[in-house]
N, C-alpha and C. Protein backbone atom coordinates (compact mmCIF):
# COMPACT_ATOMS: atom_id res chain seq x y z
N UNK A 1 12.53 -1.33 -183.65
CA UNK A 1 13.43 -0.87 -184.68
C UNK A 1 12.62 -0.21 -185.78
N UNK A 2 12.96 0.96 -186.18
CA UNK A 2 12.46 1.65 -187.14
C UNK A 2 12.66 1.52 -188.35
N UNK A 3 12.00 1.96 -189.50
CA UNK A 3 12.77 1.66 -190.79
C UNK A 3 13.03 3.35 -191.25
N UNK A 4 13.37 3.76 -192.15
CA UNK A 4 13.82 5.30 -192.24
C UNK A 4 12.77 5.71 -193.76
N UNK A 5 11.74 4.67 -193.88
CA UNK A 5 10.63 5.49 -194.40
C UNK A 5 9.01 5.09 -194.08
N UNK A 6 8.36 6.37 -194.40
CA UNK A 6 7.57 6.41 -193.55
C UNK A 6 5.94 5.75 -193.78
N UNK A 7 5.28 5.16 -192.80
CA UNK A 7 4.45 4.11 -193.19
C UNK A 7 3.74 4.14 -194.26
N UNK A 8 3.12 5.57 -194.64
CA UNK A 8 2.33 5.80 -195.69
C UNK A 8 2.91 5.00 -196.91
N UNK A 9 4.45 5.27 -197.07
CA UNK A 9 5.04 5.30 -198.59
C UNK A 9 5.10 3.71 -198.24
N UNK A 10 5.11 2.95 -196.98
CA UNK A 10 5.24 1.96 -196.90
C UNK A 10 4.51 1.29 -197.63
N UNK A 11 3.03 1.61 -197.11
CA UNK A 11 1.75 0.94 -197.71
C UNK A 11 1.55 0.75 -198.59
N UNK A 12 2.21 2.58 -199.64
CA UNK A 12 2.24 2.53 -201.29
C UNK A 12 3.11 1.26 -202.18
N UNK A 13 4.31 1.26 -201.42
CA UNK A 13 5.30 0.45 -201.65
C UNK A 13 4.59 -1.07 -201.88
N UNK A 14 3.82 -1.72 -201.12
CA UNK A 14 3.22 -2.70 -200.51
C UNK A 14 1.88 -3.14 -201.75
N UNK A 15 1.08 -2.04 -202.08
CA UNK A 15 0.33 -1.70 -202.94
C UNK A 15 0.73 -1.97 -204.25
N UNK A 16 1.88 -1.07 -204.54
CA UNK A 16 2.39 -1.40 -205.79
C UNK A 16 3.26 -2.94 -206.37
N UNK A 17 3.86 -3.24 -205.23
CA UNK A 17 4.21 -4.44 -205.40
C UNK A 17 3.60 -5.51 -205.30
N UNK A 18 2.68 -5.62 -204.55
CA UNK A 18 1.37 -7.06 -204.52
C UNK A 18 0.64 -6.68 -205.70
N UNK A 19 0.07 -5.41 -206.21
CA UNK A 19 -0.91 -5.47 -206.52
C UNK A 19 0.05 -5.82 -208.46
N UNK A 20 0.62 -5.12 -208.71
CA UNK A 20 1.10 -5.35 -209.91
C UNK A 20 2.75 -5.62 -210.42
N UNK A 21 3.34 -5.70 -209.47
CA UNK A 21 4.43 -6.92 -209.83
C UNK A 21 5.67 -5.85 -209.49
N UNK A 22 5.13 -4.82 -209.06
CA UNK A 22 6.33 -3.34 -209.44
C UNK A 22 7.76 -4.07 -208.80
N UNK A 23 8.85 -4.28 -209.81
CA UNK A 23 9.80 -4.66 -209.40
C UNK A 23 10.85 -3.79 -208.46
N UNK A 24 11.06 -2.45 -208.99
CA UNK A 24 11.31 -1.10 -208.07
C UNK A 24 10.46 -1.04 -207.04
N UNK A 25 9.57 -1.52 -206.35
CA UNK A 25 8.78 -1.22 -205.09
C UNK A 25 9.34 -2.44 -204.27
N UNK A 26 9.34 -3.21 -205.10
CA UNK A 26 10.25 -4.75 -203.72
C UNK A 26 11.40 -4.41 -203.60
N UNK A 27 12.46 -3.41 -204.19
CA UNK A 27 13.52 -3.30 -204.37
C UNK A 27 13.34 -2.21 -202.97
N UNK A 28 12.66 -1.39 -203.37
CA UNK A 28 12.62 -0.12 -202.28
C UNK A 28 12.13 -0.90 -201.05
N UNK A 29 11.03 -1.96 -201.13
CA UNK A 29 10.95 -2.39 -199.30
C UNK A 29 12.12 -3.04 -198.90
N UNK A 30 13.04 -3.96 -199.60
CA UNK A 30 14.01 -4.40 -199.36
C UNK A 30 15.22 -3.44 -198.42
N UNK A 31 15.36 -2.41 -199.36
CA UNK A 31 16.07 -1.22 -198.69
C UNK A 31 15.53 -0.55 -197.13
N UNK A 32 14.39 -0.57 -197.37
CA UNK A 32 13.56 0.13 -196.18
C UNK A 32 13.82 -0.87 -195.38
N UNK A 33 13.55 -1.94 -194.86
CA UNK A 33 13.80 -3.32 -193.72
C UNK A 33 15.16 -3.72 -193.75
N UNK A 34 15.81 -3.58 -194.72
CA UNK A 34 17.40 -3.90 -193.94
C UNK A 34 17.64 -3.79 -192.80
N UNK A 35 17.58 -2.13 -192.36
CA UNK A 35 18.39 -1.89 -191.02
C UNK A 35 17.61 -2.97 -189.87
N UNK A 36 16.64 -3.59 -189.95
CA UNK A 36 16.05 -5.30 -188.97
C UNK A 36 16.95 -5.85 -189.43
N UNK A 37 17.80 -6.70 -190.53
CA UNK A 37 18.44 -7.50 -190.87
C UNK A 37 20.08 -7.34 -189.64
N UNK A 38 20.12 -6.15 -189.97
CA UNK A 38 21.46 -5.30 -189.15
C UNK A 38 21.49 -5.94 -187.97
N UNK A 39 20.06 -5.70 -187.44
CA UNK A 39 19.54 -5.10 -185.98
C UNK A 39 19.79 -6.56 -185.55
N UNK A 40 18.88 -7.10 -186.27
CA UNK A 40 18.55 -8.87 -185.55
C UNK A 40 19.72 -9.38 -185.94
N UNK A 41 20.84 -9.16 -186.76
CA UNK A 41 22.17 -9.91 -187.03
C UNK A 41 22.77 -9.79 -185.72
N UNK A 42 22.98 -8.56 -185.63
CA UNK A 42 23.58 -7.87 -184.50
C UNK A 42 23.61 -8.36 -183.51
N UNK A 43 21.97 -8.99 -182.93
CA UNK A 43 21.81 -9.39 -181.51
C UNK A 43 22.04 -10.89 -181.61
N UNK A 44 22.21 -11.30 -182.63
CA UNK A 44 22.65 -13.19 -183.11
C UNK A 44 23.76 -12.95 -182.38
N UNK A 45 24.47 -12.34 -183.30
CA UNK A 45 26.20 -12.26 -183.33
C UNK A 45 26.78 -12.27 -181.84
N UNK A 46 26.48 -11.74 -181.00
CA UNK A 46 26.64 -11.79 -179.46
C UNK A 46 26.35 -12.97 -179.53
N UNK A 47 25.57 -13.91 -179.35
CA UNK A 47 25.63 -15.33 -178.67
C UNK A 47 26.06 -16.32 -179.28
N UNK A 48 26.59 -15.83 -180.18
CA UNK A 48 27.38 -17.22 -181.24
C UNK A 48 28.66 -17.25 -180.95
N UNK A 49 29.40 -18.01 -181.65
CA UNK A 49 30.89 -18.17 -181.43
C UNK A 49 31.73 -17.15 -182.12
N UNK A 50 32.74 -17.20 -181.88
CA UNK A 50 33.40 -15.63 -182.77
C UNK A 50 33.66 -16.10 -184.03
N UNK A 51 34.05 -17.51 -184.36
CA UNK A 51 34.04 -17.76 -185.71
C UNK A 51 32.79 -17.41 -186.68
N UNK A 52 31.47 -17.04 -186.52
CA UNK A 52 30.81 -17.00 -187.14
C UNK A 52 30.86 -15.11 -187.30
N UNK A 53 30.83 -15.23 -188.88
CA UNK A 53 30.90 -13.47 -189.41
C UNK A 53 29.45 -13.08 -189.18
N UNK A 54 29.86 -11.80 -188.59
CA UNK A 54 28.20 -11.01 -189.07
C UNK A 54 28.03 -10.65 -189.97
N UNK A 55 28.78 -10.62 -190.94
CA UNK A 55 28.57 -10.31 -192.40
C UNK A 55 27.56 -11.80 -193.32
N UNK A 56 28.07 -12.74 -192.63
CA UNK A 56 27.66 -14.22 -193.04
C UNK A 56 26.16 -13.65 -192.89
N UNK A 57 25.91 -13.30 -191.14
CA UNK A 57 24.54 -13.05 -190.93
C UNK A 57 23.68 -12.17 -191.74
N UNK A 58 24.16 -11.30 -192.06
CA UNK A 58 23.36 -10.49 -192.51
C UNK A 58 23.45 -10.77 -193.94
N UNK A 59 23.75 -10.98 -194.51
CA UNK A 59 23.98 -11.89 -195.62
C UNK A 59 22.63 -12.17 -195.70
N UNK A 60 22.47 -13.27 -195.29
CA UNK A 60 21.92 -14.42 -194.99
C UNK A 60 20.30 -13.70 -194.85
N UNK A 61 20.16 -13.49 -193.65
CA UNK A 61 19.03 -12.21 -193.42
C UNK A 61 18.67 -11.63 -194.41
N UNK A 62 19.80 -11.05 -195.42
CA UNK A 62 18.93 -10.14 -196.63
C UNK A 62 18.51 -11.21 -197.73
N UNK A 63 18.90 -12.43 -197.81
CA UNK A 63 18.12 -13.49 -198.71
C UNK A 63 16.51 -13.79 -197.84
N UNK A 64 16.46 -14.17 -196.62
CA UNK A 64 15.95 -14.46 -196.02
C UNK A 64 14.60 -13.23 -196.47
N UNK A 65 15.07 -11.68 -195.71
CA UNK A 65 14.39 -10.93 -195.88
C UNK A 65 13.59 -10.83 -197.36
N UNK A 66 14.41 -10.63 -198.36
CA UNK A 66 13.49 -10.96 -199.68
C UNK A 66 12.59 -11.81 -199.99
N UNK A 67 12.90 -12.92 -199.31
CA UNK A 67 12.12 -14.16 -199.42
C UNK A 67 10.67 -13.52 -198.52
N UNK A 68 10.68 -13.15 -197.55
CA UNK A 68 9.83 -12.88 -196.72
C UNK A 68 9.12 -12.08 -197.67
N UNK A 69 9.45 -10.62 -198.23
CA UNK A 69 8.45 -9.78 -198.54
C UNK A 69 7.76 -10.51 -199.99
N UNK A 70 8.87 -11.04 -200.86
CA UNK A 70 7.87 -12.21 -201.62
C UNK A 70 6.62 -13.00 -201.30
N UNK A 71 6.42 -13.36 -199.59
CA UNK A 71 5.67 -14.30 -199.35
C UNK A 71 4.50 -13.73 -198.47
N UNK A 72 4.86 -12.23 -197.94
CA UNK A 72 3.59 -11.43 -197.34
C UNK A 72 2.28 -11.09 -198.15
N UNK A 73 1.40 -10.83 -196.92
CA UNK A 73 0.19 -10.68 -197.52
C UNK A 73 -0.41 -9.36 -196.67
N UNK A 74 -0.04 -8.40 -197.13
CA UNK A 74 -0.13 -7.32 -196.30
C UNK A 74 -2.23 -7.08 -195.62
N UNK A 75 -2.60 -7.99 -196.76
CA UNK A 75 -3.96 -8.02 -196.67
C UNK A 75 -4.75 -8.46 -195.30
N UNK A 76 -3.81 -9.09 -194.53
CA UNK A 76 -4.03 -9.79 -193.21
C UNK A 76 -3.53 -9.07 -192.14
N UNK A 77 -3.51 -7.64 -192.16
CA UNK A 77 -3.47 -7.08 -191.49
C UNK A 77 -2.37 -6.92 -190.35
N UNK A 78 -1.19 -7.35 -190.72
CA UNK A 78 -0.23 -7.96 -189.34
C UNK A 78 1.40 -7.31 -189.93
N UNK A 79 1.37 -6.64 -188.97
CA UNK A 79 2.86 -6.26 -189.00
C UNK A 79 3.73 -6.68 -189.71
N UNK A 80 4.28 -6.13 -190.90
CA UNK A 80 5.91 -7.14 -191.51
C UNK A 80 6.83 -7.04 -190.61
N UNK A 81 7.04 -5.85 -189.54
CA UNK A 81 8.32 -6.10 -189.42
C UNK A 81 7.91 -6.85 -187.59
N UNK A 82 6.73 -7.55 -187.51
CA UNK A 82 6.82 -8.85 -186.48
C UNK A 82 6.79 -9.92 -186.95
C-alpha cells in the first residue's frame, strides 16, 4: 500500500517532527498513512461480524496510527509502514 507522498518529503516530514517537535509535520504524516488505516480496516472488516462498523475500525486505527508515529524512531532504520 502506498501513501500519496513521496519518500523524500517523507523523511523531511520525519526530520522535522523528531527532530523539533513540528506539530504540522505529525499532522502531515498522519494524513500521508491514513490510506493503511483504510486499507488494513478494510481487510479486518471482512472477517468480523457485520455488527462491527468499519468506521469503528478506522476510527480506531487513526488513534492507534498517531500513537504509532508518536512512538517511532525513524533512526533504526525500519519501515513505518511495516
Amino acid at each position: 500500500m502506498e501513501t500519496n507522498v513521496k519518500a523524500i518529503e517523507l523523511r523531511d516530514l520525519w526530520k522535522r517532527y523528531r527532530s523539533a517537535g513540528d506539530e504540522r509535520a505529525r499532522e502531515r504524516l498522519v494524513v500521508a498513512y491514513s490510506p493503511l488505516v483504510k486499507y488494513v480496516s478494510g481487510r479486518m472488516a471482512s472477517g468480523l461480524p457485520a455488527h462491527v462498523d468499519e468506521a469503528d475500525l478506522i476510527s480506531y486505527g487513526l488513534v492507534g496510527l498517531i500513537s504509532a508515529i508518536e512512538r517511532f524512531e525513524p533512526d533504526r532504520e525500519i519501515k513505518f509502514e511495516t
